[in-house]
C-alpha atoms as a PDB file:
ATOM      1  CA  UNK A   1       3.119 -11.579  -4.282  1.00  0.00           C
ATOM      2  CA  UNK A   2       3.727 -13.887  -1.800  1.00  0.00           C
ATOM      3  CA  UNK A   3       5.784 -13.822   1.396  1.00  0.00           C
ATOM      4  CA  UNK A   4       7.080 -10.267   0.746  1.00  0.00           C
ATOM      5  CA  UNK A   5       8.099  -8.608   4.101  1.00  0.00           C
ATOM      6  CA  UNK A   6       9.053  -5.232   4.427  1.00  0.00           C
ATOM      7  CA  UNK A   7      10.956  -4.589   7.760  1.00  0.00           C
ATOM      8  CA  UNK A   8      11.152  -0.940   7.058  1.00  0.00           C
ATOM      9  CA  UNK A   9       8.283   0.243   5.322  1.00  0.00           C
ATOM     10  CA  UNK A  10       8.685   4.168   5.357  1.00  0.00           C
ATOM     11  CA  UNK A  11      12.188   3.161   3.851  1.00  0.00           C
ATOM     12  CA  UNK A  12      11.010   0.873   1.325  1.00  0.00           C
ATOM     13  CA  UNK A  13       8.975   3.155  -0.049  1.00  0.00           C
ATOM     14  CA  UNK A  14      10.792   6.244  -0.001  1.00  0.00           C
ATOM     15  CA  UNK A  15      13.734   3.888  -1.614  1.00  0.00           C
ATOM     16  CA  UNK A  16      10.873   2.667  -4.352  1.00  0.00           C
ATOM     17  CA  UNK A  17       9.919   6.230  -4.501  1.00  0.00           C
ATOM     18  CA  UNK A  18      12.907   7.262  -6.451  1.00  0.00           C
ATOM     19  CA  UNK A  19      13.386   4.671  -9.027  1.00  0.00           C
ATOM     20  CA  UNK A  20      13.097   6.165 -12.404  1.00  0.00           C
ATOM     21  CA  UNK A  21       9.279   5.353 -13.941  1.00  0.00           C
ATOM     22  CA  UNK A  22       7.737   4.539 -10.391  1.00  0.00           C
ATOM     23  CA  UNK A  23       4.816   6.571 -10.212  1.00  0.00           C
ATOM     24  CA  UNK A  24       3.484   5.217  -7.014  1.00  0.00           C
ATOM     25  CA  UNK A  25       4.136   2.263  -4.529  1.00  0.00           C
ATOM     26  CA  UNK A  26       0.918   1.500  -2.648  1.00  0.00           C
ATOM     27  CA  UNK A  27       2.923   0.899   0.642  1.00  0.00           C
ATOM     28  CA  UNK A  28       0.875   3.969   1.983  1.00  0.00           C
ATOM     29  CA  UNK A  29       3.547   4.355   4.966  1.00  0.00           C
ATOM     30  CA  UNK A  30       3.675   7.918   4.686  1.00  0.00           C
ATOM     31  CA  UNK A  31       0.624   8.955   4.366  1.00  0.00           C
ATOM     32  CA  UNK A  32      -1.924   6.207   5.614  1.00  0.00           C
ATOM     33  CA  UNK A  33      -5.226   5.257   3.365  1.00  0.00           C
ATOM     34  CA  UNK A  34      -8.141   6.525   5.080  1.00  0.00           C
ATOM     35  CA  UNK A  35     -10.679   4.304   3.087  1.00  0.00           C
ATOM     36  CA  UNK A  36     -10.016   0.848   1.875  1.00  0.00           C
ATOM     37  CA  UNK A  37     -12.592  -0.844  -0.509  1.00  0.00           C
ATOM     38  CA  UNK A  38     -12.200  -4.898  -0.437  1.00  0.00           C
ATOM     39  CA  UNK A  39     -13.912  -6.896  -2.579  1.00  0.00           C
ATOM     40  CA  UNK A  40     -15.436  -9.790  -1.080  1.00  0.00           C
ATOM     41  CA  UNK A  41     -18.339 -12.522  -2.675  1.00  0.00           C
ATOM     42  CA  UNK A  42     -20.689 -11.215  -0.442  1.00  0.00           C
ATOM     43  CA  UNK A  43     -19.795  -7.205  -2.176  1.00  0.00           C
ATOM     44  CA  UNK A  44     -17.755  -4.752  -1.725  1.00  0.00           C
ATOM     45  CA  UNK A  45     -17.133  -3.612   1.850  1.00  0.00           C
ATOM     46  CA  UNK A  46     -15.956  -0.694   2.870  1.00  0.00           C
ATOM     47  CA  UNK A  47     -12.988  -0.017   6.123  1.00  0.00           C
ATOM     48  CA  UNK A  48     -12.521   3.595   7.559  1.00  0.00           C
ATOM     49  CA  UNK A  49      -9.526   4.369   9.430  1.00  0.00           C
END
């Protein structure tokens, strides 16, 4: 998706949250990611909070 912007993210996904058959959003404003995995062509590289 393209040109999405979420002014409020801990609303948008607590909003998200409750729609029936949402099992999760991926916003992570809640409760951060500690470890993102990103694919690039050189491999995967890894990010640590």
């Amino acid at each position: 998706m393209r040109g999405l912007r979420i002014a409020d993210p801990l609303a948008f996904e607590s909003e998200v949250n409750q729609w029936p058959g949402v099992v999760t959003v991926g916003v992570f404003a809640h409760q951060k990611a500690q470890l993102c995995l990103l694919g690039t062509p050189a491999g995967v590289k890894t990010l640590r909070s």
